[in-house]
C-alpha atoms as a PDB file:
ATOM      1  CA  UNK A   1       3.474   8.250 -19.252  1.00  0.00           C
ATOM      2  CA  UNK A   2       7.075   8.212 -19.171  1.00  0.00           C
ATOM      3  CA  UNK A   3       9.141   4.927 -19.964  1.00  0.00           C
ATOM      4  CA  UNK A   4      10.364   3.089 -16.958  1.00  0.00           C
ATOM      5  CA  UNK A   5      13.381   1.717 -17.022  1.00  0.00           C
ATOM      6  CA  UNK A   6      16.241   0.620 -14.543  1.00  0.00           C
ATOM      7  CA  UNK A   7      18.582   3.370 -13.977  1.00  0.00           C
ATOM      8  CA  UNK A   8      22.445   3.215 -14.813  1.00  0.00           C
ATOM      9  CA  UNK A   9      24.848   3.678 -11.801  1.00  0.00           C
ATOM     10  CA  UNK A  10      25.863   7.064 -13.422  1.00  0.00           C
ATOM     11  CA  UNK A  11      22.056   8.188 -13.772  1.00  0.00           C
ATOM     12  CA  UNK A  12      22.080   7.487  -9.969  1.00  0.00           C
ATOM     13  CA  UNK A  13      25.188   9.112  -9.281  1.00  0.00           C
ATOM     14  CA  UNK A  14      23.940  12.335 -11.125  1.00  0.00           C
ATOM     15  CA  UNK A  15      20.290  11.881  -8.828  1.00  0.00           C
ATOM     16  CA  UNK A  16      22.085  12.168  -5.578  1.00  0.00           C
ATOM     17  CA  UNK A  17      24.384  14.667  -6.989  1.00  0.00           C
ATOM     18  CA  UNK A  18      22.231  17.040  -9.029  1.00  0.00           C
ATOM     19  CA  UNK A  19      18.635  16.186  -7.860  1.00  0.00           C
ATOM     20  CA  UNK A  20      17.832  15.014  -4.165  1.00  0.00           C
ATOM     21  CA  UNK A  21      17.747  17.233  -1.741  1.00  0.00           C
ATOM     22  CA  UNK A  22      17.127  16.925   2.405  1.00  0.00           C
ATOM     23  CA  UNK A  23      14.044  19.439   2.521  1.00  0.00           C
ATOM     24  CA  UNK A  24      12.467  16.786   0.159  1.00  0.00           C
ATOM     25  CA  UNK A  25      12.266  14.435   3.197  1.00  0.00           C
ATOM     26  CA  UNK A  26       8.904  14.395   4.999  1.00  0.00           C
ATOM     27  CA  UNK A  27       9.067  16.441   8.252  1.00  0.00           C
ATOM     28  CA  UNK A  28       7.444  13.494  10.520  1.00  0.00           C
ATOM     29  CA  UNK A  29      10.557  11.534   9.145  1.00  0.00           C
ATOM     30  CA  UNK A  30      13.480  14.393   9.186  1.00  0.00           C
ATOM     31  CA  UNK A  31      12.843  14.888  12.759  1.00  0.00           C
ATOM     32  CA  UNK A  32      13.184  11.406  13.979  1.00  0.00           C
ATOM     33  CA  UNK A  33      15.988  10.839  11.316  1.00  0.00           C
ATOM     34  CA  UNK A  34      18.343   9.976  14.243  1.00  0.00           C
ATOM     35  CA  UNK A  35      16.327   7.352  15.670  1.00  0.00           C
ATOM     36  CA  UNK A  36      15.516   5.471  12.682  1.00  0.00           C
ATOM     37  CA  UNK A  37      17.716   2.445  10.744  1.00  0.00           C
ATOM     38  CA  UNK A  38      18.547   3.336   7.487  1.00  0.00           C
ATOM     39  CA  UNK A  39      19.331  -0.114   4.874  1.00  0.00           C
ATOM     40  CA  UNK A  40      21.066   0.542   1.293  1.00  0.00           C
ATOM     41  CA  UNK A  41      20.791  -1.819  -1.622  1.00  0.00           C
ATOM     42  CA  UNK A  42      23.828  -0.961  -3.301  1.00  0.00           C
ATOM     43  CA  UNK A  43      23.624  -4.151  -6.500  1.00  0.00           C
ATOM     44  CA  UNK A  44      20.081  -4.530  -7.128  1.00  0.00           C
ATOM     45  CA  UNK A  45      20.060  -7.418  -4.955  1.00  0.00           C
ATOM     46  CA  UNK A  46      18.213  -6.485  -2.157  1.00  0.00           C
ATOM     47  CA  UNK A  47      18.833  -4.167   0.856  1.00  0.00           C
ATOM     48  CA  UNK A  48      21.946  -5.799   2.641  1.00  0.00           C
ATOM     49  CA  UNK A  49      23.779  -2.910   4.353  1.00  0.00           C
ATOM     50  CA  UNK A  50      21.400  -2.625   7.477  1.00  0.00           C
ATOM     51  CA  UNK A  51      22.195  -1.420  10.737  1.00  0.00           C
ATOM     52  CA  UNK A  52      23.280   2.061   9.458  1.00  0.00           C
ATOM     53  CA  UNK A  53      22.404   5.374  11.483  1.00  0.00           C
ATOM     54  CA  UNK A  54      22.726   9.137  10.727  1.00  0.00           C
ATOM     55  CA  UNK A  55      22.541  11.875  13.378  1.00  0.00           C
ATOM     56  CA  UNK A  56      21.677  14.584  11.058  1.00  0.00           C
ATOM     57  CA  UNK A  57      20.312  15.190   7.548  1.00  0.00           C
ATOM     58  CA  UNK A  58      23.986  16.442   6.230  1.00  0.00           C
ATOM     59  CA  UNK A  59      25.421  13.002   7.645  1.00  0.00           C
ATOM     60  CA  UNK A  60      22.641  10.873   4.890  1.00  0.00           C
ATOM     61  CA  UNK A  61      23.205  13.674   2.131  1.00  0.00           C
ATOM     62  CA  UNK A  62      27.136  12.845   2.213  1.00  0.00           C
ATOM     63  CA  UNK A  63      26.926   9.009   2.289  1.00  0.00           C
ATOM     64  CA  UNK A  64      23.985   9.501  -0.636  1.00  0.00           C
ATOM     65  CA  UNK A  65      26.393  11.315  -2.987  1.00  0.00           C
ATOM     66  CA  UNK A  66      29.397   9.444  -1.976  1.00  0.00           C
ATOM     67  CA  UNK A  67      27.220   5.796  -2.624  1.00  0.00           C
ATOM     68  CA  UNK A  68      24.653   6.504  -4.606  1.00  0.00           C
ATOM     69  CA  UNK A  69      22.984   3.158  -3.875  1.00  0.00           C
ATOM     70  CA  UNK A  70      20.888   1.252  -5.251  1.00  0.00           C
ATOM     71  CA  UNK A  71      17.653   1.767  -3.505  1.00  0.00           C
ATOM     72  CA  UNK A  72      17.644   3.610   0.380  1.00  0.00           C
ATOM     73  CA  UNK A  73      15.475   2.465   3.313  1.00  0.00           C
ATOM     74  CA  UNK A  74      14.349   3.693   6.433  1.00  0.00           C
ATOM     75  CA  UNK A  75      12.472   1.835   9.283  1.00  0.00           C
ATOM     76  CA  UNK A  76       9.085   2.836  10.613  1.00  0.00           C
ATOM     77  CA  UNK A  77      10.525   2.039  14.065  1.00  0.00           C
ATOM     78  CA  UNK A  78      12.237   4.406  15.979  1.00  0.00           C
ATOM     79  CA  UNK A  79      14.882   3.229  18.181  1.00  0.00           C
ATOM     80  CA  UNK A  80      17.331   4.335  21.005  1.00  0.00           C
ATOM     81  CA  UNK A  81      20.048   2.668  19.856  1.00  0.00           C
ATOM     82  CA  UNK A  82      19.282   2.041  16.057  1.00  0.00           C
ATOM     83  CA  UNK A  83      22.195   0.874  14.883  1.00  0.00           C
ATOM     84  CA  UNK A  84      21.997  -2.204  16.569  1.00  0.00           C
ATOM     85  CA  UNK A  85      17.954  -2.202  15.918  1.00  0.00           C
ATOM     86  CA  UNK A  86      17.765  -1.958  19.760  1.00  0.00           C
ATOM     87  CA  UNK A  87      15.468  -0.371  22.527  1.00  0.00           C
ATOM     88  CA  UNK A  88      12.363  -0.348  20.063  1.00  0.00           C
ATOM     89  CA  UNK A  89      10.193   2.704  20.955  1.00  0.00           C
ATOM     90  CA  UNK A  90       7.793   3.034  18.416  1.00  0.00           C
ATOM     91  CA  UNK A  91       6.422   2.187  15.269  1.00  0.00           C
ATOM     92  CA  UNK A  92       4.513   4.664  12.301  1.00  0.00           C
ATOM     93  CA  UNK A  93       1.357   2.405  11.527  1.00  0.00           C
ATOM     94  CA  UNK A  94       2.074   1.653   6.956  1.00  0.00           C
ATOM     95  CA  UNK A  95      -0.106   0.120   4.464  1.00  0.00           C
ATOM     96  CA  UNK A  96       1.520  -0.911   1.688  1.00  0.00           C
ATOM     97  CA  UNK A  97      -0.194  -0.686  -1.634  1.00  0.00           C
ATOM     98  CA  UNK A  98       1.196  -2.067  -4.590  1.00  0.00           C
ATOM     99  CA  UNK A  99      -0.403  -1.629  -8.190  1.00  0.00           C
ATOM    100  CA  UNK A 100       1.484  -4.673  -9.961  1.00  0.00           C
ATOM    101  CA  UNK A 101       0.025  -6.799  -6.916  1.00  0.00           C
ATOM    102  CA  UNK A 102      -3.464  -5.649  -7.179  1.00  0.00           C
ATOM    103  CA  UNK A 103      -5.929  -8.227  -7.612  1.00  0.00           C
ATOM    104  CA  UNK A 104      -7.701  -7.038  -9.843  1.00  0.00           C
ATOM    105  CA  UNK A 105      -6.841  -3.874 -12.107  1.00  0.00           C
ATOM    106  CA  UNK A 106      -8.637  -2.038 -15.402  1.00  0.00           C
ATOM    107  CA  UNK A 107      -5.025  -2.763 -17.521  1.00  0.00           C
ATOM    108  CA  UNK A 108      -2.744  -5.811 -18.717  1.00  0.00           C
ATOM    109  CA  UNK A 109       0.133  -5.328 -17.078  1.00  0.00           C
ATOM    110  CA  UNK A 110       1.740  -8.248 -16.156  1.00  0.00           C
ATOM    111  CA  UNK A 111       5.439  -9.276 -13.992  1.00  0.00           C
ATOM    112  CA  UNK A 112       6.351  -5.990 -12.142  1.00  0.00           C
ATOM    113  CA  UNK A 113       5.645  -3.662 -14.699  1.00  0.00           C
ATOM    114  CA  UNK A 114       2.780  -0.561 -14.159  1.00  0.00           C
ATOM    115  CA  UNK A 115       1.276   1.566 -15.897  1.00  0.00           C
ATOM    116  CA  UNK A 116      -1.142   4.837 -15.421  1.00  0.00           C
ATOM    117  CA  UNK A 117      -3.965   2.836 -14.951  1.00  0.00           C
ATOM    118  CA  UNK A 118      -3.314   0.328 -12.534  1.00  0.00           C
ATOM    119  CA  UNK A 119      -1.311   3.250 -10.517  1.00  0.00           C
ATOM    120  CA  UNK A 120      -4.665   5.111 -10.437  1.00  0.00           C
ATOM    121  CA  UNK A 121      -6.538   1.815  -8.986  1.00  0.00           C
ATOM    122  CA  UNK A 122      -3.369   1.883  -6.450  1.00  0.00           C
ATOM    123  CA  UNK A 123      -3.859   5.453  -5.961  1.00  0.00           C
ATOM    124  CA  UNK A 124      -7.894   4.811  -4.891  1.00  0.00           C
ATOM    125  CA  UNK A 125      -7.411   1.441  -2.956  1.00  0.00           C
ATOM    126  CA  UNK A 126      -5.166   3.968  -0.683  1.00  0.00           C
ATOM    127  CA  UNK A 127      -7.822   6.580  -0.608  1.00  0.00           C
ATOM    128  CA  UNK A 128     -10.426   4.198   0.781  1.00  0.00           C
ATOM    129  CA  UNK A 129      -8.079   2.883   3.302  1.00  0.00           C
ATOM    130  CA  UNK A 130      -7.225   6.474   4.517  1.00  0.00           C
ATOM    131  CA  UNK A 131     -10.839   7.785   4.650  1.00  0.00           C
ATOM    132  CA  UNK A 132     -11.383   4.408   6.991  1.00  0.00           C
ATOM    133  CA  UNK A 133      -9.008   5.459   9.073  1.00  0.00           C
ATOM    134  CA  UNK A 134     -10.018   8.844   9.436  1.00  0.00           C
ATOM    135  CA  UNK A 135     -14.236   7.832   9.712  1.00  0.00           C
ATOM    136  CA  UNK A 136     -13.747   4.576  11.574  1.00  0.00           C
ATOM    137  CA  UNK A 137     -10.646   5.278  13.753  1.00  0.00           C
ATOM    138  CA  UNK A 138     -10.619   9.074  14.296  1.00  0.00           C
ATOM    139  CA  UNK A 139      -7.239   8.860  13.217  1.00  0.00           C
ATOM    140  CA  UNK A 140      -5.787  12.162  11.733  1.00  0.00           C
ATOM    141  CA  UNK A 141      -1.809  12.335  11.004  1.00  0.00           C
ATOM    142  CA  UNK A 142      -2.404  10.430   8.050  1.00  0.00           C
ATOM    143  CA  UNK A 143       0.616  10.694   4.838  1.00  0.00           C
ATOM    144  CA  UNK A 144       0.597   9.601   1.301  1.00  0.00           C
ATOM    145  CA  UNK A 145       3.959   8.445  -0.170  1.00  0.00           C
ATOM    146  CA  UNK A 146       4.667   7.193  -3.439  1.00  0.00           C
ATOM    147  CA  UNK A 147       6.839   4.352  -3.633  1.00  0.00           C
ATOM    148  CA  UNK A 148       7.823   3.836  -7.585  1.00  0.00           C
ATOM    149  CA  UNK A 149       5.025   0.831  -8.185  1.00  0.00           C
ATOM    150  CA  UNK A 150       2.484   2.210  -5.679  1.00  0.00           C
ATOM    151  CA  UNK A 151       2.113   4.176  -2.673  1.00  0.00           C
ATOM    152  CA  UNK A 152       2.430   3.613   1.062  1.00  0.00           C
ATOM    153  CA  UNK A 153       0.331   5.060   4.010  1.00  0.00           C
ATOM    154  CA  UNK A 154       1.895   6.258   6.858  1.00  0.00           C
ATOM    155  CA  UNK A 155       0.380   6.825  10.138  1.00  0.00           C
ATOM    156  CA  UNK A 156       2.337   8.933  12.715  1.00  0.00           C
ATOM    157  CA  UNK A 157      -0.680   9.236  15.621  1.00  0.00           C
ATOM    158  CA  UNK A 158       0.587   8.470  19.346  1.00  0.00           C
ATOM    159  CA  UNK A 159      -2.458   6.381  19.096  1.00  0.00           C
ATOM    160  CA  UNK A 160      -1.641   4.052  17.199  1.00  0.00           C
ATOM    161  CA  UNK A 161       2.577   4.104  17.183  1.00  0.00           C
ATOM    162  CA  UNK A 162       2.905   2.316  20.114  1.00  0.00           C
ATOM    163  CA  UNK A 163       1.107  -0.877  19.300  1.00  0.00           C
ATOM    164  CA  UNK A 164       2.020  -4.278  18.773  1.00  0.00           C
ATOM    165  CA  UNK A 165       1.962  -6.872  16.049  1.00  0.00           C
ATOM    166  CA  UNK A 166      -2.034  -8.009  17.254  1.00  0.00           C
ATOM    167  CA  UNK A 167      -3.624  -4.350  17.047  1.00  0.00           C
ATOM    168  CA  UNK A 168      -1.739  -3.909  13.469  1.00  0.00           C
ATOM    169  CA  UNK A 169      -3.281  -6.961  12.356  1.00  0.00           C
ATOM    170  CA  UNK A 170      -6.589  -6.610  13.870  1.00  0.00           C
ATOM    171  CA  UNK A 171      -6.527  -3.083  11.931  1.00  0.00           C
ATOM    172  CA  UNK A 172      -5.167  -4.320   8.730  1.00  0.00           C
ATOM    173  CA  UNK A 173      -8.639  -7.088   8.682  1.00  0.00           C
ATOM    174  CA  UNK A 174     -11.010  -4.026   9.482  1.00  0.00           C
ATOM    175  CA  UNK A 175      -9.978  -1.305   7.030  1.00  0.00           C
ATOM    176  CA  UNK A 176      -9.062  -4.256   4.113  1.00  0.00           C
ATOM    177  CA  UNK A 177     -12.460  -5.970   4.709  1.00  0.00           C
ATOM    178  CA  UNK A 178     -10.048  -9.752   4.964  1.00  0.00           C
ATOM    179  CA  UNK A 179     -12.613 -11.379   7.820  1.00  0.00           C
ATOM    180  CA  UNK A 180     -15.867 -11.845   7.653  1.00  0.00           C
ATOM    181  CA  UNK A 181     -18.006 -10.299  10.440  1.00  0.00           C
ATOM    182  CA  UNK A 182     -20.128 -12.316  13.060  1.00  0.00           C
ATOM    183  CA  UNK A 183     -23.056 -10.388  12.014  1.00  0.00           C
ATOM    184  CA  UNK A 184     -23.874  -8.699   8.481  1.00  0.00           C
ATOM    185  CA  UNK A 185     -27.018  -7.167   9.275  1.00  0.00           C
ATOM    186  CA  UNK A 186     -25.368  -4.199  11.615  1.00  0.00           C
ATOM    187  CA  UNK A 187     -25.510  -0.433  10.232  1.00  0.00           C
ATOM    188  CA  UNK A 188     -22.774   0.595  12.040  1.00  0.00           C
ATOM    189  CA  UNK A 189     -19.254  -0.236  12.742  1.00  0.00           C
ATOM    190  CA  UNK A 190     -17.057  -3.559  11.528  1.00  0.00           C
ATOM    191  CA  UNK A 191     -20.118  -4.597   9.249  1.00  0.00           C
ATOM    192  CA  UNK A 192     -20.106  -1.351   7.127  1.00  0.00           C
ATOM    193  CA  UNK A 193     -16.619  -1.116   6.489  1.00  0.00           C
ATOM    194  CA  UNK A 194     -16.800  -4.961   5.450  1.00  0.00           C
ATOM    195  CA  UNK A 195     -19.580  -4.150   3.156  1.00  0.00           C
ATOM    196  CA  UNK A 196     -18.492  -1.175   1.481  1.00  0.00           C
ATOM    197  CA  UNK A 197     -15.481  -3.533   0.729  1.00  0.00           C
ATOM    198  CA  UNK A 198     -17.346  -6.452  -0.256  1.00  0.00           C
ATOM    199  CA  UNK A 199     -19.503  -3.793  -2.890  1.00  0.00           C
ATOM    200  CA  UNK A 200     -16.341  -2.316  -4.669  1.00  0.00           C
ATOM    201  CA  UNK A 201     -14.670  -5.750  -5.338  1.00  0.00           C
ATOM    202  CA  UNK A 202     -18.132  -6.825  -6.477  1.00  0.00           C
ATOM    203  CA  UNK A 203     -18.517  -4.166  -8.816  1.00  0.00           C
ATOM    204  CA  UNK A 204     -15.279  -4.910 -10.493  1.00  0.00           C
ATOM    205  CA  UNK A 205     -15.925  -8.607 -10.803  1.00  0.00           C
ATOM    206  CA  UNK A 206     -17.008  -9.946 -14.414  1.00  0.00           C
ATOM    207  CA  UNK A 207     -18.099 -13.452 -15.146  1.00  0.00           C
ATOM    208  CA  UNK A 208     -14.192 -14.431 -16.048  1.00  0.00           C
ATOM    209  CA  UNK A 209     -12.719 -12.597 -13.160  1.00  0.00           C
ATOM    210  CA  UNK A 210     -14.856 -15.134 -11.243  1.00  0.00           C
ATOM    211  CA  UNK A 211     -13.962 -18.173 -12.551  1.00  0.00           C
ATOM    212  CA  UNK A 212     -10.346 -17.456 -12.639  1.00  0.00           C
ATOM    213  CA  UNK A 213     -11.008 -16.745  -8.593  1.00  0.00           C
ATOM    214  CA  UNK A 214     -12.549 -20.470  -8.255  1.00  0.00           C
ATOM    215  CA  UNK A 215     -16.102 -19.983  -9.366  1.00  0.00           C
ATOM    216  CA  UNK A 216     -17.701 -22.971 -11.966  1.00  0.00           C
ATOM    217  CA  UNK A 217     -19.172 -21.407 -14.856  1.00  0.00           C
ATOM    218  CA  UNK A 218     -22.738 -21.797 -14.274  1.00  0.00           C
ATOM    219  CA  UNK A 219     -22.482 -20.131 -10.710  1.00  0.00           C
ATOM    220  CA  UNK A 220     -20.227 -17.729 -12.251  1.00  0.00           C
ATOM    221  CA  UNK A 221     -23.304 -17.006 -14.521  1.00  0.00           C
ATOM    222  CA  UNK A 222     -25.975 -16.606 -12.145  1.00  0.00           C
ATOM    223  CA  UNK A 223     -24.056 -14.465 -10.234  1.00  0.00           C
ATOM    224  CA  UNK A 224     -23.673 -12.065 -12.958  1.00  0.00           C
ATOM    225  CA  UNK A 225     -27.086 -12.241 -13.985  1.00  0.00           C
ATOM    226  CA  UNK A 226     -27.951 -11.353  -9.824  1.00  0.00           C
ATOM    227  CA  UNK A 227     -25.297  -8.896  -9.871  1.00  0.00           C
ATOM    228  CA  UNK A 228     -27.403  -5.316  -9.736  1.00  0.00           C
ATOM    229  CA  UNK A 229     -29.585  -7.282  -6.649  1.00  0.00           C
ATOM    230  CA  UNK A 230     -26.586  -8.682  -4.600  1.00  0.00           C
ATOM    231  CA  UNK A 231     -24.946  -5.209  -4.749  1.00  0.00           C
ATOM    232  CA  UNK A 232     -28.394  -4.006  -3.565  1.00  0.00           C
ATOM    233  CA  UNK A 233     -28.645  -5.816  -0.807  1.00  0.00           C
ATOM    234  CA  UNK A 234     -24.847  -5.760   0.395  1.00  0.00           C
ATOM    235  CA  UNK A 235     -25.048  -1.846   0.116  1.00  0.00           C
ATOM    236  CA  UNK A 236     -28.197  -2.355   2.302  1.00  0.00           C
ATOM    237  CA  UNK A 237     -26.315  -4.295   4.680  1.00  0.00           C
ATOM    238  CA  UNK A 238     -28.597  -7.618   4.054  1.00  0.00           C
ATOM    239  CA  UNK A 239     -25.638  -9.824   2.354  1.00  0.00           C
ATOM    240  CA  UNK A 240     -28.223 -13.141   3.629  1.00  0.00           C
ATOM    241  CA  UNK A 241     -30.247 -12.223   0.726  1.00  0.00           C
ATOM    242  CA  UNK A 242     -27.994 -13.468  -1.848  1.00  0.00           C
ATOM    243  CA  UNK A 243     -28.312 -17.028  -0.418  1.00  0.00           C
ATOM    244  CA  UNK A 244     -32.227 -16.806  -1.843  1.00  0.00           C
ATOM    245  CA  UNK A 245     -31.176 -15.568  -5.327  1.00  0.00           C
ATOM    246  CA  UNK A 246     -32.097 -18.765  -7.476  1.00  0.00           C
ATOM    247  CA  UNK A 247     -28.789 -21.370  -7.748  1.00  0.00           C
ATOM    248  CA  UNK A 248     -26.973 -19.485  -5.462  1.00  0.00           C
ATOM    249  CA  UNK A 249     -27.752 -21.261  -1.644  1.00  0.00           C
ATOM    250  CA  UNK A 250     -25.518 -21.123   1.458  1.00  0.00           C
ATOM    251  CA  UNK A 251     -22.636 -22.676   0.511  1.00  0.00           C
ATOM    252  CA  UNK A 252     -22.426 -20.616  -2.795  1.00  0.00           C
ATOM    253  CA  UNK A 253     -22.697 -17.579  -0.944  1.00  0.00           C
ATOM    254  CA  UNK A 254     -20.134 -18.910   1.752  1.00  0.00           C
ATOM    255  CA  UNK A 255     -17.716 -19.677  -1.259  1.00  0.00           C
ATOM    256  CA  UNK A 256     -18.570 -16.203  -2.515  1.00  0.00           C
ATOM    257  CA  UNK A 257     -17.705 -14.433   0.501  1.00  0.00           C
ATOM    258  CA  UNK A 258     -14.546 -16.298   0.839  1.00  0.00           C
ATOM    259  CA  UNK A 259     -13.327 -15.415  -2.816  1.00  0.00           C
ATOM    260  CA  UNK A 260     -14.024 -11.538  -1.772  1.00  0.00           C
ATOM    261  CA  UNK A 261     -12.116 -11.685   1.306  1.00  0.00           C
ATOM    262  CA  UNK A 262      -9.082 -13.177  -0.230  1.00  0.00           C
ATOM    263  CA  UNK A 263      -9.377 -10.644  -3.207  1.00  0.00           C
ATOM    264  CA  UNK A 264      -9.548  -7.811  -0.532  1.00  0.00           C
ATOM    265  CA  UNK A 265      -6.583  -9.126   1.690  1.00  0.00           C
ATOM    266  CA  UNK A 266      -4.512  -8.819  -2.018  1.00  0.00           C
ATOM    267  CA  UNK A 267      -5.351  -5.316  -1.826  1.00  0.00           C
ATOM    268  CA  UNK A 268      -2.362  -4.557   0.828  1.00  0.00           C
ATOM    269  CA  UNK A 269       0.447  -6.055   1.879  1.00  0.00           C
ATOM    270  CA  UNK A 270      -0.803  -7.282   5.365  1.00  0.00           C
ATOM    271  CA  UNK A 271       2.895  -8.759   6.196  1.00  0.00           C
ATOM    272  CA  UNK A 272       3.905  -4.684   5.952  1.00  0.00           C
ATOM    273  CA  UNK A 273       1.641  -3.315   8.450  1.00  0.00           C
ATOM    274  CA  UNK A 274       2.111  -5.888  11.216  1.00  0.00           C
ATOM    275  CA  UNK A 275       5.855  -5.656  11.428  1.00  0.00           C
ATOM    276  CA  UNK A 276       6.926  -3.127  13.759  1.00  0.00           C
ATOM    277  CA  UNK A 277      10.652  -3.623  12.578  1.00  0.00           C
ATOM    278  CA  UNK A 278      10.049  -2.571   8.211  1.00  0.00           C
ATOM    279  CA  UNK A 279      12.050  -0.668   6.341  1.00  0.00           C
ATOM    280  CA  UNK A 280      10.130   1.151   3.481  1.00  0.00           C
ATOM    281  CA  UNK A 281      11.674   3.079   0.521  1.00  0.00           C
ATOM    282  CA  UNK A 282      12.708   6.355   2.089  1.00  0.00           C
ATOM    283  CA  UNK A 283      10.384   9.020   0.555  1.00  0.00           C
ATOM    284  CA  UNK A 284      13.187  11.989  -2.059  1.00  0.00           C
ATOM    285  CA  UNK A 285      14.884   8.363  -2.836  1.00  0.00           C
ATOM    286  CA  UNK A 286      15.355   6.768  -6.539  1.00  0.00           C
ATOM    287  CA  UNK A 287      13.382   3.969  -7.199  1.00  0.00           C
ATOM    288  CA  UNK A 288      16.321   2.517  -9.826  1.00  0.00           C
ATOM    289  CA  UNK A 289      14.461  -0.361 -10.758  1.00  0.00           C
ATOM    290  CA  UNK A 290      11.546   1.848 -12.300  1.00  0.00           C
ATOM    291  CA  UNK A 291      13.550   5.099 -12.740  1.00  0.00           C
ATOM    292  CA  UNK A 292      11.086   6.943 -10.298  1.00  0.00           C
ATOM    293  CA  UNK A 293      11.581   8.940  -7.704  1.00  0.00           C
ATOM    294  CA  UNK A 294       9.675   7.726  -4.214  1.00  0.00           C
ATOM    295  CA  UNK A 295       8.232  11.026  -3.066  1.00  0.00           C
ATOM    296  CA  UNK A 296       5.765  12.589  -0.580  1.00  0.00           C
ATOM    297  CA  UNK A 297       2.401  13.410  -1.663  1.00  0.00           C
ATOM    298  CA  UNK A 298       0.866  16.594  -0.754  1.00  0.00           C
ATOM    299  CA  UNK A 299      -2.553  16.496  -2.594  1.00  0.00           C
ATOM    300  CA  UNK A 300      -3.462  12.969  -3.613  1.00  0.00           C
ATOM    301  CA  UNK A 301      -6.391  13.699  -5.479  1.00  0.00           C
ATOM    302  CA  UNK A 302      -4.338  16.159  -7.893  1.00  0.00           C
ATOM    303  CA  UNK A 303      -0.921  14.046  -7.423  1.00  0.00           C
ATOM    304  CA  UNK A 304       0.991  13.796 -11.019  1.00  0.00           C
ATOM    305  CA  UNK A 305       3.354  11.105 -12.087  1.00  0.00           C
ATOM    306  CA  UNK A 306       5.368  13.528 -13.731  1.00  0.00           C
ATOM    307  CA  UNK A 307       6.224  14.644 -10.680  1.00  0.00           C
ATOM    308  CA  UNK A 308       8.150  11.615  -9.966  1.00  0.00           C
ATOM    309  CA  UNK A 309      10.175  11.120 -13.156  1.00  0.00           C
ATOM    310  CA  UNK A 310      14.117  11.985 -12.253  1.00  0.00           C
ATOM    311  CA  UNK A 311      15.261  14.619 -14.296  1.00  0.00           C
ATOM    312  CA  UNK A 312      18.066  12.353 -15.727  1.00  0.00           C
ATOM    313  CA  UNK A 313      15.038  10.547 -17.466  1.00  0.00           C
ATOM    314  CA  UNK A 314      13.595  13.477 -18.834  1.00  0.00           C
ATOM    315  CA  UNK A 315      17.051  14.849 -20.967  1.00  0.00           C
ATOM    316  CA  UNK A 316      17.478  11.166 -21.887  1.00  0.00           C
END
């Protein structure tokens, strides 16, 4: 995998010069460019120049070349009057996946660095979350961005745009597995999402990975040595079972449960989704801190970082 590295204010310069390009803006975006807020980081510092508003895709390509900031934003609202962040009409529905927040990851990597690995566990977390929404809420218009240290889901149904801070939460729990159902023992609904969720950060759980989640040692241990039955009996939607596994009891399995649900709420940014106001990195933009361009993805099965390394990088 290519190096990441911070770009120079020349190497941005020659991005917004040489590289980016309008028709590399997604089309649900380009056509409600002129209802959106657009924020600039121009130091590194955060994104401080808010506010801003372009009527057409020429009006952003000029102030990119002329700038060439930092990092760009656009909001998920649109607005009537959005450069005063005014008359709110709607909001896309994001998940924001970030692969040096995961939880737990198959790599090292520590601070805010990534690597190909922990991008790929990124890259699935947002899979799973996007075949939920599809299977569980019928929902369709459904796009894959990726942001520079992960990738973002964007959701552009009428369904779903117009809802408040509640429904976005209420969503975020379901798909993310965060709350504990009333009742385990359903087939259908809340209580299989939960405990497909519960499985997969089961599977990836080792007898260390517990402990440093709260666990003692010796429950730590027997869970391990259960692990091949509890994942039975989640899958089968009978979770009560672990509470008869030998050491384990109620409030073990209560303390289990709670670990998994806080692992699972790590998975996504929850803040992200409920806020009908974010800005996200605008997808064709340069990620400086990472030297990576935040792009579109067409196929995310077959999606390749190379893709995303600014050609600046690559003569380097």
């Amino acid at each position: 995998m290519q190096e990441m590295r911070e770009a120079t204010p020349e190497e941005r310069r020659q991005y917004y010069s040489e590289e980016w390009k309008k028709d590399d803006l997604p089309k649900f975006f380009l056509h409600t460019l002129s209802l959106r807020e657009f924020a600039f980081d121009h130091s590194g510092k955060g994104p401080n120049d808010r506010y801003n508003c372009f009527i057409t895709p020429e009006e952003l390509s000029d102030f990119l070349r002329k700038k060439a900031p930092y990092a760009v934003y656009g909001s998920v609202a649109l607005y009537e009057r959005p450069s005063q962040r005014r008359k709110w009409l709607k909001s896309e529905l994001v998940f924001d996946i970030d692969a040096k927040d995961l939880p737990i990851k198959r790599c090292d990597c520590t601070g805010g660095n990534v690597c190909e690995k922990c991008l790929d566990d990124a890259r699935q977390v947002a899979k799973i979350i996007a075949e939920t929404l599809r299977s569980e809420l019928a929902l369709h218009d459904i796009h894959f961005v990726y942001s520079g240290r992960g990738f973002h889901i964007r959701v552009t149904d009428d369904s779903v745009m117009s809802m408040g801070q509640a429904e976005r939460s209420q969503i975020v729990e379901y798909v993310a597995g965060i709350v504990v159902p009333s009742d385990m023992t359903l087939t259908l609904g809340y209580s299989r999402v939960f405990r497909k969720r519960v499985a997969r950060i089961f599977e990836q759980l080792d007898e260390k990975k517990l402990v440093d989640a709260g666990f003692r040692g010796r429950l730590a241990r027997k869970l391990m040595r259960e692990k091949e039955k509890a994942l039975d009996a989640i899958r089968r939607g009978h979770l009560e079972e672990i509470m008869e596994f030998d050491g384990i009891g109620r409030k073990t399995f209560r303390k289990f449960l709670n670990v998994v649900t806080r692992l699972n709420s790590e998975l996504v940014d929850g803040k992200v989704t409920i806020d009908t106001k974010r800005i996200l990195r605008l997808p064709s933009s340069l990620h400086s801190t990472v030297s990576r361009k935040c792009m579109m993805i067409r196929d995310i099965d077959n999606f390749s970082y190379d893709a995303t390394v600014p050609r600046f990088l690559l003569e380097s």
